[in-house]
Protein backbone atom coordinates (compact mmCIF):
# COMPACT_ATOMS: atom_id res chain seq x y z
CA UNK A 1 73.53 96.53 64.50
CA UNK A 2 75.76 99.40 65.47
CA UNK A 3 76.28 99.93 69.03
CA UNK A 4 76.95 103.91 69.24
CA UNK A 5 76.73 106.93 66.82
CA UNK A 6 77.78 110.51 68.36
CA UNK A 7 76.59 113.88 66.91
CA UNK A 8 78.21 117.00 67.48
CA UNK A 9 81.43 119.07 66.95
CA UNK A 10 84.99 117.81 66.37
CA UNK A 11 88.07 119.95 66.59
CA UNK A 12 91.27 120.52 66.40
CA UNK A 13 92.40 121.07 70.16
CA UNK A 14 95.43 123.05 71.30
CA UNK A 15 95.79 121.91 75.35
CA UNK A 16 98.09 124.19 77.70
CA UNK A 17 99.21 123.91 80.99
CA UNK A 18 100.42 126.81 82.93
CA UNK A 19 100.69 128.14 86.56
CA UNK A 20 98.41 131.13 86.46
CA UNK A 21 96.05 132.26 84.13
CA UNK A 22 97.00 134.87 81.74
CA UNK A 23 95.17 138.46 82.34
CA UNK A 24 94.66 141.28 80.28
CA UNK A 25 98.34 142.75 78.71
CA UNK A 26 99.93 139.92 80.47
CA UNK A 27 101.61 137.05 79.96
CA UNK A 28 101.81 133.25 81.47
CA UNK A 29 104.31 130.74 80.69
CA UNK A 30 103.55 127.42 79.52
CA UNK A 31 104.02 124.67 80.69
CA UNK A 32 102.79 121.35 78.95
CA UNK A 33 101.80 122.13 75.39
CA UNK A 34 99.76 119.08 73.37
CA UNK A 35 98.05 119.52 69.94
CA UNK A 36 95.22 117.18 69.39
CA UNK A 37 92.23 116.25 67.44
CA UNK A 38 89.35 116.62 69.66
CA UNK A 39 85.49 117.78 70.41
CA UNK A 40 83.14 115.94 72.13
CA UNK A 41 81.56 114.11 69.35
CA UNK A 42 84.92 113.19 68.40
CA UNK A 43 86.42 112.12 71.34
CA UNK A 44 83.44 110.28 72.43
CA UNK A 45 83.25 108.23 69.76
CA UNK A 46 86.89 107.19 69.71
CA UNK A 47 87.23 106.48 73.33
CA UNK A 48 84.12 104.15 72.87
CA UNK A 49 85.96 102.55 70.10
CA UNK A 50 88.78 102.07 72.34
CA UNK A 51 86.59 100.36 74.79
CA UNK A 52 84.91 97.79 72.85
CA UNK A 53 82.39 99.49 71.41
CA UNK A 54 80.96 99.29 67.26
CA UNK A 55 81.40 103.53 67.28
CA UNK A 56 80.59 106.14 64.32
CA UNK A 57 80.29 109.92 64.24
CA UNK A 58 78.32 112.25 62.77
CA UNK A 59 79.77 115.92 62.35
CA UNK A 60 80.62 118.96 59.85
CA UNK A 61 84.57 119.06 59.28
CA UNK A 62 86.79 121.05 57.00
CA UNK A 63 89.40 121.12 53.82
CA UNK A 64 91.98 120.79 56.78
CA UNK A 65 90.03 117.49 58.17
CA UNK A 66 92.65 114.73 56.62
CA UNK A 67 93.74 114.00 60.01
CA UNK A 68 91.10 113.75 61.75
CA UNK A 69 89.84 111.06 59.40
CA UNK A 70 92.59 109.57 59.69
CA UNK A 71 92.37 109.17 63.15
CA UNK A 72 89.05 108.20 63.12
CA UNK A 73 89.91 105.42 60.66
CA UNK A 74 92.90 104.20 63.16
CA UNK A 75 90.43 104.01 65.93
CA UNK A 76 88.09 102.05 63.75
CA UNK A 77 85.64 104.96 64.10
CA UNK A 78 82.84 104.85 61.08
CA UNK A 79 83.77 108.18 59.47
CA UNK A 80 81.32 107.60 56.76
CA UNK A 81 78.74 110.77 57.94
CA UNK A 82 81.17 113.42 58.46
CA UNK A 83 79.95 116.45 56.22
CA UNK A 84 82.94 117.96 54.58
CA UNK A 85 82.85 121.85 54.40
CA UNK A 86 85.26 124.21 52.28
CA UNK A 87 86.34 125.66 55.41
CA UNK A 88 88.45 125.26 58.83
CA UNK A 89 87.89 123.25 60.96
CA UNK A 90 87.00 124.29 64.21
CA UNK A 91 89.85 124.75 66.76
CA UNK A 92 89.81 124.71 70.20
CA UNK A 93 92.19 126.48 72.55
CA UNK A 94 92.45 125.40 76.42
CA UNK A 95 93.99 126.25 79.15
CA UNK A 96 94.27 124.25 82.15
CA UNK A 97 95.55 125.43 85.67
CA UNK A 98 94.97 122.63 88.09
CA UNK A 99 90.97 121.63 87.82
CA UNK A 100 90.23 125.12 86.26
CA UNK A 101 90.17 126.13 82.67
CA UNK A 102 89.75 129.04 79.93
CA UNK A 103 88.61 128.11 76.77
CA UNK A 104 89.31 130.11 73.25
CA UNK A 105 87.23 128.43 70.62
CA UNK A 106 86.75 128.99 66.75
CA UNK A 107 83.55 127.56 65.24
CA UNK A 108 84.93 126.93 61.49
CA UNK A 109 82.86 123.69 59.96
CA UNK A 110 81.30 123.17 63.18
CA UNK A 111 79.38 126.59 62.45
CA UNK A 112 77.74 125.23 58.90
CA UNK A 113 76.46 122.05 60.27
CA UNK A 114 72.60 122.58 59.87
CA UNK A 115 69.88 120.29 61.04
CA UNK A 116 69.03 119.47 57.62
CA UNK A 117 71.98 117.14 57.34
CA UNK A 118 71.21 115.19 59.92
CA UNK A 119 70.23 111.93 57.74
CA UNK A 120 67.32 110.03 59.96
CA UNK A 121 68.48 106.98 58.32
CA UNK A 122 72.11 106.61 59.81
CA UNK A 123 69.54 105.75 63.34
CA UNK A 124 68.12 102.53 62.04
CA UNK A 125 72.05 101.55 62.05
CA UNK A 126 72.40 102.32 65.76
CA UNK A 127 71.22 101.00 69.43
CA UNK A 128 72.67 104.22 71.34
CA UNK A 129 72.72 107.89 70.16
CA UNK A 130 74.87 110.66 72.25
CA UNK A 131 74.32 114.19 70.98
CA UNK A 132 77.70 116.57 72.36
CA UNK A 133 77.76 119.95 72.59
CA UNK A 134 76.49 121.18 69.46
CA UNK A 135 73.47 124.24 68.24
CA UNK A 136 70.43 123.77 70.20
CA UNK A 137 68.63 122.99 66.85
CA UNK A 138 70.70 120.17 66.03
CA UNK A 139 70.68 118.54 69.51
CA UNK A 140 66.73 118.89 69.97
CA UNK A 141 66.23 117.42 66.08
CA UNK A 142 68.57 114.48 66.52
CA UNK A 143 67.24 113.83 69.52
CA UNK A 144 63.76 113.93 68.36
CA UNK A 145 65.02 111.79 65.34
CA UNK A 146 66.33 109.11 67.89
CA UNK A 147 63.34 108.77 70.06
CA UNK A 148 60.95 108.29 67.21
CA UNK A 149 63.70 105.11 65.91
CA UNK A 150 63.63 104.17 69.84
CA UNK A 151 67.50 104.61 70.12
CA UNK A 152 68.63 105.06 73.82
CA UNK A 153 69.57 108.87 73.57
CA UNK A 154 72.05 110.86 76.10
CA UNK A 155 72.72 114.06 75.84
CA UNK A 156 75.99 116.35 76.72
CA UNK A 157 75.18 119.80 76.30
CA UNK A 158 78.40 121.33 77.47
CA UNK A 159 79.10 124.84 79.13
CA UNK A 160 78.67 126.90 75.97
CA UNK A 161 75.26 125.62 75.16
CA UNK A 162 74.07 125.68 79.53
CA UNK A 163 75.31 129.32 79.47
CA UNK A 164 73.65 131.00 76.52
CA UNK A 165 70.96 128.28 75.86
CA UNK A 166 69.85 127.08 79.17
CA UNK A 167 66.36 127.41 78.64
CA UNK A 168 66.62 125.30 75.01
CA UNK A 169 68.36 123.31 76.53
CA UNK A 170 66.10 122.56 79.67
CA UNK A 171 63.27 122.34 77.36
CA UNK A 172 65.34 119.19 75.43
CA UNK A 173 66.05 117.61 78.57
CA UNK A 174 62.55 115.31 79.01
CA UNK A 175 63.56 113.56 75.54
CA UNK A 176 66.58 112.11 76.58
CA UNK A 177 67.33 108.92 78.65
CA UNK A 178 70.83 110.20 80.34
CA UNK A 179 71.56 113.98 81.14
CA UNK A 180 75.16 114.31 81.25
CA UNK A 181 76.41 117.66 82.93
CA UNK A 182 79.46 118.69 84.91
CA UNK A 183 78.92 121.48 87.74
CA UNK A 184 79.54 124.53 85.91
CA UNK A 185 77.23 123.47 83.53
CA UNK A 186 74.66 122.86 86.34
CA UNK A 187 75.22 126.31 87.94
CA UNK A 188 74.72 127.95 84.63
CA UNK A 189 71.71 126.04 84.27
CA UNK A 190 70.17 126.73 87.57
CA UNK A 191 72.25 129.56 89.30
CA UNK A 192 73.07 127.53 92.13
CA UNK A 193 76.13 125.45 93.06
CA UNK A 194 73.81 122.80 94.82
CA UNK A 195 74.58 119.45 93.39
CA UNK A 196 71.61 117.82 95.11
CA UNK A 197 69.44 120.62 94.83
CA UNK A 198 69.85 121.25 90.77
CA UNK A 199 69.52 116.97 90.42
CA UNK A 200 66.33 116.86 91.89
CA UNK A 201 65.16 120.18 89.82
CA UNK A 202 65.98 118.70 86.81
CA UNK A 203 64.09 115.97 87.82
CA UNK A 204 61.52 117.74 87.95
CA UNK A 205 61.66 119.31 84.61
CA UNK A 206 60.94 115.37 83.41
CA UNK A 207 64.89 114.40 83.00
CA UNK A 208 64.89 111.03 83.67
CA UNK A 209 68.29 110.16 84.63
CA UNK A 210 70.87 113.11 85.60
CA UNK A 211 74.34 112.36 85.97
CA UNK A 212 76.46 115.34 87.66
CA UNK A 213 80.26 114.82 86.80
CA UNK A 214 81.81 116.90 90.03
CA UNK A 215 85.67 115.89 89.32
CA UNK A 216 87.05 115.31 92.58
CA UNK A 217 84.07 114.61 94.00
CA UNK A 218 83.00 111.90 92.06
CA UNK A 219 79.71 111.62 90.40
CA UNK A 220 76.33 112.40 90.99
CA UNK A 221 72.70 110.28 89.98
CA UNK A 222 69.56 111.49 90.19
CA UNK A 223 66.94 108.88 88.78
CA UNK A 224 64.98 105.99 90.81
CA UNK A 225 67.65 106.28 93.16
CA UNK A 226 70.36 108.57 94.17
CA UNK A 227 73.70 107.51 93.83
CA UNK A 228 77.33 109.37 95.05
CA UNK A 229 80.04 107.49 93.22
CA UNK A 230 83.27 108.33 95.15
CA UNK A 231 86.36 109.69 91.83
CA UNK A 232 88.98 107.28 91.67
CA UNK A 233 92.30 109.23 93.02
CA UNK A 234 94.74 110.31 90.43
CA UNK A 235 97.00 112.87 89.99
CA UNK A 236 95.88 115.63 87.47
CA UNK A 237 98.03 116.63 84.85
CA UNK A 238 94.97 117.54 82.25
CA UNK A 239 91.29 117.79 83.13
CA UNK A 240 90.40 118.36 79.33
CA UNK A 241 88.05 115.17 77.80
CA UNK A 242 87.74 113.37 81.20
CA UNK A 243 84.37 114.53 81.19
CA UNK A 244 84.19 112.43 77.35
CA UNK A 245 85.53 109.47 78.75
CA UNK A 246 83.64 109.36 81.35
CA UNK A 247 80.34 109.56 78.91
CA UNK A 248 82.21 106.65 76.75
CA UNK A 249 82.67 104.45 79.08
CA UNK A 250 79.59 105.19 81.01
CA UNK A 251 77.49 104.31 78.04
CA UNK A 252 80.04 100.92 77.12
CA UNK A 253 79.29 99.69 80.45
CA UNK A 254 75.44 100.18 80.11
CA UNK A 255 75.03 98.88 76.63
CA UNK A 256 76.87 95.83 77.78
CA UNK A 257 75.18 95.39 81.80
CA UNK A 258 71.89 97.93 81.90
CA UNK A 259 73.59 98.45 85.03
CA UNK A 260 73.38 102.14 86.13
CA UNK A 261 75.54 102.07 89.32
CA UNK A 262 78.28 99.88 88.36
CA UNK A 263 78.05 102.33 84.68
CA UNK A 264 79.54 105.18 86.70
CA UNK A 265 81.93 103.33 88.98
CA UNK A 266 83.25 101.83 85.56
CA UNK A 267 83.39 105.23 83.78
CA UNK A 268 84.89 107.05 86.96
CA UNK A 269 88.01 104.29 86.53
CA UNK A 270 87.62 105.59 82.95
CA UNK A 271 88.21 109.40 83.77
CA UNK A 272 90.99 109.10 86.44
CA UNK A 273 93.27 107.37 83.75
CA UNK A 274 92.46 110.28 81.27
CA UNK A 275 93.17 113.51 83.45
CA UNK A 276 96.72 111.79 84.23
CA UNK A 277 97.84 112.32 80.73
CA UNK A 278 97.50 115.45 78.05
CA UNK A 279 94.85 115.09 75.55
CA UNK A 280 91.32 113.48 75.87
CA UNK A 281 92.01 110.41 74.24
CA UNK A 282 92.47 107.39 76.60
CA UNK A 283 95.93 106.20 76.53
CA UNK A 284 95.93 103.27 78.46
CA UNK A 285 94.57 99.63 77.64
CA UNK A 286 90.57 98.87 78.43
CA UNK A 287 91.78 95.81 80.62
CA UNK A 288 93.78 98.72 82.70
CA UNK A 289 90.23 100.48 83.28
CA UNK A 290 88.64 97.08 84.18
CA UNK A 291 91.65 96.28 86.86
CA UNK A 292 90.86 99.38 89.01
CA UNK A 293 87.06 99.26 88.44
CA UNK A 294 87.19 95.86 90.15
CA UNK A 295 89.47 97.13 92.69
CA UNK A 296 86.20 98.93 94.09
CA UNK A 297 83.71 96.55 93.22
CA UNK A 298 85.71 93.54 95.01
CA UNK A 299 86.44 96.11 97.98
């Protein structure tokens, strides 16, 4: 069996660095300029290729999609249930200024992936299903899908979806075994800033385990416990897909231990390699995450 299928958008991402945000008639220079293929569902599923995990991806690409299979393929990524569209792709645009970021997005394929072609049977393959950011439709049916195979299901809903479907996606939220969220995402689900505070409410709307990514900060658990896992320092170059590889590696460490606390130590490790670099894409070895996971754990 299959260790980990993602559902959700992929992309072709355009990452910039600059000083200051641009504003309205103005301009910004940039700084660090990286073109990438990217979304959630994408990265996810690569990064948990990278880390040892037996990955595929489900998602609607376009007539421009060669290299994005071909990356897939590279990464050893099963490719087989992408849904070709006679359109774009979807593009991404971010900028990043420090831990901050402004996001310009295109929905292309992403837009004419329908819950219909969600095929129930790719789930029998499977022991662990992430749904990304993705429509609310598609994210409550695949998750329904999941639950009814008994895959473990998590769930990223990103900032798009929190902002303009947080009551969808609140409703969604008792299906799933791990809630992954960052703050914003929290705020715009709850209107308040409180890390503690929105864990424990979404607790109470029946989420059984919520894990608050807070950069800096570290990470937050809400489940039969409460656990603050202290960020790995690193220097921050790019900010874009640490959240991702933080879910991958999360979810490699759990399929492989059940272990929730040493999970997020080992996908904090995970993250503070990927905001060093541009792109969302882990560039260093798994053995390199392992070294400074350790580093904590033998501490």
């Amino acid at each position: 069996m299959k260790d980990l299928l993602c559902i959700g958008n992929v992309n072709l991402d355009t990452i910039m660095g600059v000083e200051s945000f641009p504003v309205v008639n103005g301009e910004s220079k940039i700084e660090g300029l990286e073109i990438r293929y990217g979304g959630s569902a994408f990265n996810v599923s690569v990064n948990s290729s990278i880390l040892g995990l037996n990955s595929g991806v489900m998602a609607s690409v376009g007539n421009d999609s060669d290299g994005i299979i071909g990356n897939l393929k590279n990464y050893n990524v099963d490719y087989s249930n992408l849904i070709l569209q006679n359109s774009p792709s979807g593009r991404m645009f971010i900028i990043n200024k420090e831990n901050d970021r402004m996001f310009l997005f295109y929905k292309g394929a992403n837009d004419k992936f329908e819950k219909n072609m969600v095929n129930y049977q790719v789930f029998k393959e499977y022991r662990f299903v992430h749904v990304s950011p993705t429509k609310p439709e598609i994210a409550e049916h695949a998750i329904k899908i999941a639950k009814e195979n008994s895959n473990v299901v998590s769930f990223d809903p990103g900032e798009q979806l929190c902002y303009s479907n947080s009551e969808e996606v609140l409703r969604i939220i008792k299906n799933v075994d791990f809630l992954f969220v960052n703050r914003h995402e929290l705020s715009a689900l709850l209107g308040s800033s409180d890390i503690e505070e929105g864990g424990q409410y979404l607790k109470k709307r029946r989420a059984k385990n919520v894990i608050v990514k807070a950069d800096k900060n570290g990470v937050y658990y809400f489940g039969k416990n409460y656990i603050h896992e202290k960020a790995f320092p690193a220097k921050v170059i790019d900010p874009t897909g640490a959240g991702d590889s933080f879910s991958s590696a999360f979810i490699a460490n759990y399929l492989r231990t059940s272990d929730i606390r040493s999970s997020l130590r080992y996908a904090n490790a995970a993250a503070s390699f990927c905001v060093q670099s541009y792109g969302a894409i882990l560039k260093v070895k798994k053995e390199d995450i392992e070294k400074l996971y350790r580093s904590r754990s033998d501490g």
